[in-house]
N, C-alpha and C. Protein backbone atom coordinates (compact mmCIF):
# COMPACT_ATOMS: atom_id res chain seq x y z
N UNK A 1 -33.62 34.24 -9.75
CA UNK A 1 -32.54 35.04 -9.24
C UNK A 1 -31.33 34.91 -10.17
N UNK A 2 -30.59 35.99 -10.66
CA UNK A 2 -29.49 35.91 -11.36
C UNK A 2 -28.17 35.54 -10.88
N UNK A 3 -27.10 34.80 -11.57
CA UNK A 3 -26.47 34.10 -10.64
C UNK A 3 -25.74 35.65 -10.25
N UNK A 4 -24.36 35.45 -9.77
CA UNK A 4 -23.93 36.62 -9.04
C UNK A 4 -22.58 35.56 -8.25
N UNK A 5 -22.18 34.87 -8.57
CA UNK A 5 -20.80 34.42 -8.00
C UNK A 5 -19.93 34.92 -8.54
N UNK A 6 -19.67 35.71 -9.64
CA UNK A 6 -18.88 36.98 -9.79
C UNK A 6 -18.74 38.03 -8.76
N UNK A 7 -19.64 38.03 -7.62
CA UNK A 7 -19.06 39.47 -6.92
C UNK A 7 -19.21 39.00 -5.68
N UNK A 8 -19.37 37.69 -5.28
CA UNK A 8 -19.40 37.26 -3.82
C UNK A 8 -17.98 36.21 -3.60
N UNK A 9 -17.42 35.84 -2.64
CA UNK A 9 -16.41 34.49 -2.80
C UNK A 9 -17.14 33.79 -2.75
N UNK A 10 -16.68 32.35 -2.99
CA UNK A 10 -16.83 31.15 -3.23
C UNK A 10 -16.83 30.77 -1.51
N UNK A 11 -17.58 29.42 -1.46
CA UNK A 11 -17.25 28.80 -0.36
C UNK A 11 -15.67 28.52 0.73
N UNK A 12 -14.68 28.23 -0.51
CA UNK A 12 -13.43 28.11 -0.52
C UNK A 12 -12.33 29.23 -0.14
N UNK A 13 -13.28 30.17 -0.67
CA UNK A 13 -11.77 31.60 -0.76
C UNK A 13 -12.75 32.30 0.27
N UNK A 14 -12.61 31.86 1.34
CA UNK A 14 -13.49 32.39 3.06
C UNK A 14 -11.73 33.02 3.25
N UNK A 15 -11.32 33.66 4.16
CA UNK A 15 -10.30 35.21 4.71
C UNK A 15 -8.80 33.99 4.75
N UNK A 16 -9.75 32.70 5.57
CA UNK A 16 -8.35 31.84 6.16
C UNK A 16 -7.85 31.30 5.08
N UNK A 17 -8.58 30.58 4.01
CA UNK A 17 -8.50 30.12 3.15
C UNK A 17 -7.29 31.50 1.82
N UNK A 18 -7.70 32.13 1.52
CA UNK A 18 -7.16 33.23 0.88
C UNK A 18 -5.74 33.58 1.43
N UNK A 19 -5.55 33.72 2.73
CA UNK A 19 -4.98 33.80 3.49
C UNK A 19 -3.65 32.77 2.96
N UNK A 20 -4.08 31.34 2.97
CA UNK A 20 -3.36 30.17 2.86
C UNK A 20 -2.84 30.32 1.76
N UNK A 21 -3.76 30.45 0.56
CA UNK A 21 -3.27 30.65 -0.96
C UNK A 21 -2.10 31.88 -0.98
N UNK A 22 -2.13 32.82 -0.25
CA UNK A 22 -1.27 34.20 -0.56
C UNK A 22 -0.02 33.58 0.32
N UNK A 23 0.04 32.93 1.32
CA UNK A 23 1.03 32.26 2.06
C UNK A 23 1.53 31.02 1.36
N UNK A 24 1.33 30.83 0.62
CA UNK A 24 1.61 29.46 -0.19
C UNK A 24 2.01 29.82 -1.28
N UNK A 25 2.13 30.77 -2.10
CA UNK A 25 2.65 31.53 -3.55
C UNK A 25 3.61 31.96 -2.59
N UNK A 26 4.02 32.66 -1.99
CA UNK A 26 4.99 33.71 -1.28
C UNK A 26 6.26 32.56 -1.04
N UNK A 27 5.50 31.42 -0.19
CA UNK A 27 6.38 30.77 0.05
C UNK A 27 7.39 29.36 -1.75
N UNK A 28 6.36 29.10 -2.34
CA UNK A 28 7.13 28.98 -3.60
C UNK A 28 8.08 29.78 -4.26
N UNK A 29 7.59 31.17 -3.93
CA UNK A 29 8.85 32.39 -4.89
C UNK A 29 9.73 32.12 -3.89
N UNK A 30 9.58 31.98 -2.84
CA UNK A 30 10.99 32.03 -2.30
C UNK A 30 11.66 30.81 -1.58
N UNK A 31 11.17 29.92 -2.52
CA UNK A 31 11.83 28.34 -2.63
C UNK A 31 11.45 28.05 -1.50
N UNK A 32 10.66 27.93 -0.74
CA UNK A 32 10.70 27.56 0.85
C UNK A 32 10.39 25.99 1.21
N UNK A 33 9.49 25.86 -0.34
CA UNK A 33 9.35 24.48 -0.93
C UNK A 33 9.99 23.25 -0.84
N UNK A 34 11.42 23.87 -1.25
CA UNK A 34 12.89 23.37 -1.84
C UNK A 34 13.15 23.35 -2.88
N UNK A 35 13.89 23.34 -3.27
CA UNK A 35 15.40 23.53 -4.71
C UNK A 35 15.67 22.62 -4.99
N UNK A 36 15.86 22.42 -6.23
CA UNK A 36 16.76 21.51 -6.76
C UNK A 36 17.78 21.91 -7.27
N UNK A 37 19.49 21.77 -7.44
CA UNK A 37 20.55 22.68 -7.96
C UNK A 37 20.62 21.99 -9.27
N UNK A 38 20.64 22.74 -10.46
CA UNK A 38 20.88 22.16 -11.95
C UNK A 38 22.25 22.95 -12.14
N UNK A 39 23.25 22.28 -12.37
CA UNK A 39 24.89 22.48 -12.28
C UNK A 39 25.26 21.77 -13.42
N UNK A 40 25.03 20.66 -14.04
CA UNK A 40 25.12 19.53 -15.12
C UNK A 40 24.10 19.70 -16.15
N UNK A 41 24.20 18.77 -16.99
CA UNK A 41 23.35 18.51 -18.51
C UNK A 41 22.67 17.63 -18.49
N UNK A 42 22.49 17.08 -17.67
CA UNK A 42 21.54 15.68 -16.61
C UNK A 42 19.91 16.91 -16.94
N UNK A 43 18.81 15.57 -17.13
CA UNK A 43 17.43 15.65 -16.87
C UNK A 43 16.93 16.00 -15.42
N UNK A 44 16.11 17.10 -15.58
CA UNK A 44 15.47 16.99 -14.19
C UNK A 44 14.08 16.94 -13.89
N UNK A 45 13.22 15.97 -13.34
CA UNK A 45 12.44 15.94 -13.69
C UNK A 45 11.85 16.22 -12.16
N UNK A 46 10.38 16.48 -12.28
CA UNK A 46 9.53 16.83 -11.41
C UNK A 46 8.61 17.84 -11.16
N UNK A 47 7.97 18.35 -10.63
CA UNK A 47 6.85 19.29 -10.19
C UNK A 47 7.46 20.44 -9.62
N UNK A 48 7.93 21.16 -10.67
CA UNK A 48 8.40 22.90 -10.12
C UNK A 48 7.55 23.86 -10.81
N UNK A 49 8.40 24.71 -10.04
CA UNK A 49 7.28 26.26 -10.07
C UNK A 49 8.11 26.93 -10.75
N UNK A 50 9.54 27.30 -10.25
CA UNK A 50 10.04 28.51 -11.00
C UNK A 50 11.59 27.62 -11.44
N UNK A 51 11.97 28.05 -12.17
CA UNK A 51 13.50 28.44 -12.87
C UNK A 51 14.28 29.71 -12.32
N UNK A 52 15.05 29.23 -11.30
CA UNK A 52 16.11 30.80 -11.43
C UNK A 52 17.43 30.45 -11.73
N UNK A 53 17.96 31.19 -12.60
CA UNK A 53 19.41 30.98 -13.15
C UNK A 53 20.16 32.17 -11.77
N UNK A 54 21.27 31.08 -11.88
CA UNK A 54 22.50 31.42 -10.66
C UNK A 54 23.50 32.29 -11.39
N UNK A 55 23.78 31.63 -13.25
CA UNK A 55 24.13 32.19 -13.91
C UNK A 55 23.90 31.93 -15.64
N UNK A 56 24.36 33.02 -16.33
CA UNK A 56 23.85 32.67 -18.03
C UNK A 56 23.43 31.30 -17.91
N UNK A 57 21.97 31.04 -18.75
CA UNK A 57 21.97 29.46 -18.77
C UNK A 57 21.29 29.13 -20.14
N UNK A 58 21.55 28.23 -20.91
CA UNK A 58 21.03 28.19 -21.92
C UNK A 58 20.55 26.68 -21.88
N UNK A 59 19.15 26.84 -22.19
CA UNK A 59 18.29 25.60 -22.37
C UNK A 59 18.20 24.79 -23.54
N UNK A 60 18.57 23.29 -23.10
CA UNK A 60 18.25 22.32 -23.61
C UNK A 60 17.40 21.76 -24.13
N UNK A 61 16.44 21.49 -23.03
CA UNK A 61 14.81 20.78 -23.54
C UNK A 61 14.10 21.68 -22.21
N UNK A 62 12.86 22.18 -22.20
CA UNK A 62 12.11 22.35 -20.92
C UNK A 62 10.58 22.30 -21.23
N UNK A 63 9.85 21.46 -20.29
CA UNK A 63 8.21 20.89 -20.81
C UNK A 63 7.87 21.42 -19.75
N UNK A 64 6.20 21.99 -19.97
CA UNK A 64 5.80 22.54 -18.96
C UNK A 64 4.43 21.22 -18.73
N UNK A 65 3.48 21.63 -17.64
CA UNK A 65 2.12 21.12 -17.59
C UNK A 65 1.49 21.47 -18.80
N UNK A 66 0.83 20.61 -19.04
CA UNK A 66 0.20 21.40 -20.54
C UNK A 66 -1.13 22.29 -20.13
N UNK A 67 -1.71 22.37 -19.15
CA UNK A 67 -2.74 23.13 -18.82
C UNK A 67 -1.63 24.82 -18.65
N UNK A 68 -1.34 24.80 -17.73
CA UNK A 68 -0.53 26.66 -17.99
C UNK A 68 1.00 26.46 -18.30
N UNK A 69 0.97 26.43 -20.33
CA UNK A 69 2.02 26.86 -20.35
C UNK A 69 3.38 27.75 -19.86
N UNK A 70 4.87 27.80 -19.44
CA UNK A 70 5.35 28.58 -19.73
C UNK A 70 6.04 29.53 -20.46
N UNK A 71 6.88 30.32 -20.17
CA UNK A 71 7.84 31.31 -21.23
C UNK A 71 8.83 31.30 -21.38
N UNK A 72 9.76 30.25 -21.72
CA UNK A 72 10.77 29.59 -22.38
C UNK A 72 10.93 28.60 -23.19
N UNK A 73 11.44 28.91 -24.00
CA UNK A 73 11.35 27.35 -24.96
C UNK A 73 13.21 26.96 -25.03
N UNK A 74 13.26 25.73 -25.64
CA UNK A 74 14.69 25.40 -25.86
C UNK A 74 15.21 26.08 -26.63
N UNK A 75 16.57 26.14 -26.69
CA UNK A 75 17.41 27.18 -27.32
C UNK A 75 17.40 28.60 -26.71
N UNK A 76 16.61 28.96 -25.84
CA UNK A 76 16.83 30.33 -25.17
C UNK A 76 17.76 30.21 -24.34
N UNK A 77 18.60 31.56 -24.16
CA UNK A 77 19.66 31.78 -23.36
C UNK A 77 18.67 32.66 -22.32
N UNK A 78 18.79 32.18 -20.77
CA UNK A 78 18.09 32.54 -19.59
C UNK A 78 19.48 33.58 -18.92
N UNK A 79 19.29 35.18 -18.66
CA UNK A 79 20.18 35.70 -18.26
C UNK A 79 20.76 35.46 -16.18
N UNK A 80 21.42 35.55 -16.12
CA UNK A 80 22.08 35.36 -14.48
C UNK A 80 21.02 36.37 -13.43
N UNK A 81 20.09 35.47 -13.03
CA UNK A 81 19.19 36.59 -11.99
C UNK A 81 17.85 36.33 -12.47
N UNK A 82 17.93 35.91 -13.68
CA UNK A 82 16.37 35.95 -14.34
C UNK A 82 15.76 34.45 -13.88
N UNK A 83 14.16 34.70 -14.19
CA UNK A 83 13.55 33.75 -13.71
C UNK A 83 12.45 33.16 -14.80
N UNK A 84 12.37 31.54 -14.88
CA UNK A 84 11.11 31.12 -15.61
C UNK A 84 10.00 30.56 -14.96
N UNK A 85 8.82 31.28 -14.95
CA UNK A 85 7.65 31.14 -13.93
C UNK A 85 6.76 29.84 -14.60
N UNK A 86 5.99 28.93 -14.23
CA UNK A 86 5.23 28.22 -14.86
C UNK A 86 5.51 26.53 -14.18
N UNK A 87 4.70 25.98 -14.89
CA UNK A 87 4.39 24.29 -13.98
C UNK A 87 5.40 23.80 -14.68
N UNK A 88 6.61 23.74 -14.52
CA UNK A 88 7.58 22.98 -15.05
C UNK A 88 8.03 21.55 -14.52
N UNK A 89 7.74 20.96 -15.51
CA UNK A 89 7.96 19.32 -14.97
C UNK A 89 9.26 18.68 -15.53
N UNK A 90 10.08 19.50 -16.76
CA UNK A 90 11.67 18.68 -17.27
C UNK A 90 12.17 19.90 -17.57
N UNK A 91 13.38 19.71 -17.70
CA UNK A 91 14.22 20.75 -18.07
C UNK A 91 15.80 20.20 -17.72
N UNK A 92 16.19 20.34 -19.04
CA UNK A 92 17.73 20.13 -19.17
C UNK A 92 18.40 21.48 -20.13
N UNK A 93 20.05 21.80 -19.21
CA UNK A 93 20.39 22.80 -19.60
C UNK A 93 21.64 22.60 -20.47
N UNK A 94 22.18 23.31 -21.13
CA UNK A 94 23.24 22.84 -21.81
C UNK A 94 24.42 23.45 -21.45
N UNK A 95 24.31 24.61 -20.47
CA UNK A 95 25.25 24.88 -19.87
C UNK A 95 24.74 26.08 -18.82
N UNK A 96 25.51 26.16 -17.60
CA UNK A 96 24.80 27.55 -16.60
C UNK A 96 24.36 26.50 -15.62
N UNK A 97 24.20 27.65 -14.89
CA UNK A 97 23.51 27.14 -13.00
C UNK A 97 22.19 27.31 -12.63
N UNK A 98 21.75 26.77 -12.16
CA UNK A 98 20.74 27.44 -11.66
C UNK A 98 19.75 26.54 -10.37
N UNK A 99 18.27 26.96 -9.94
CA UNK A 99 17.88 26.31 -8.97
C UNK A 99 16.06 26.27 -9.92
N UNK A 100 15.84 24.79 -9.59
CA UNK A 100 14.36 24.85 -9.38
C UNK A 100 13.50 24.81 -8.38
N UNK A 101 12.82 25.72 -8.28
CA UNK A 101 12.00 25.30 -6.96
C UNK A 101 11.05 25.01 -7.07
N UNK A 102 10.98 23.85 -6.13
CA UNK A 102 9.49 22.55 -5.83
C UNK A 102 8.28 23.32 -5.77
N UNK A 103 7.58 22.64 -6.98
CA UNK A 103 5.99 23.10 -6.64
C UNK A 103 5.65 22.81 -4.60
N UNK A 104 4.74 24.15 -4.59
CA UNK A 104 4.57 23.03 -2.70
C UNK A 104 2.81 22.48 -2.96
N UNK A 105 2.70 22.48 -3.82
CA UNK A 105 1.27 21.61 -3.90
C UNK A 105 1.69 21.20 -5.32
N UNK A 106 1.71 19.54 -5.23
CA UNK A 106 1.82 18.58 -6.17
C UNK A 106 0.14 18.16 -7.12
């Protein structure tokens, strides 16, 4: 028999399960997680999901997970509203506001 787990789900991604995953991204975009406020030039370290600048922010240092890179590197200026998506674990700014929000699965 040819395999075929390309067009069936997995054990895992059953309606409730899927369900959980689409309720669990939704709730990271919209920090439900929690925030951290980056206001200073101080290190921040930990298990986030997104970058949103409060206002202009220009980056210092920022390391992601090394399995899914993100799309910022240091020296970019991040505009007021904009967002950096990805497993971000440090990030220091050199000037600007902004919020990280907590991965909700560590």
């Amino acid at each position: 028999m040819a395999a075929t787990t390309f067009t069936r789900a997995r054990n895992d991604d059953t309606a409730q399960r899927l369900l959980w995953k689409i309720a669990n991204t939704l709730a990271a975009g919209l920090g439900l997680a929690g925030a951290e406020r980056v206001a200073d030039t101080a290190v921040h370290q930990g298990h986030y999901w997104i970058f949103h600048a409060i206002t202009d922010c220009v980056i210092t240092d920022i390391r992601y997970d090394s399995v899914v890179p993100g799309g910022a590197a240091a020296g970019d200026t991040i505009g007021a509203g904009d967002r950096i998506y990805g497993e971000i674990r440090y990030l220091a700014l050199t000037s600007g506001t902004g919020e990280l929000y907590l991965s909700p699965v560590v």
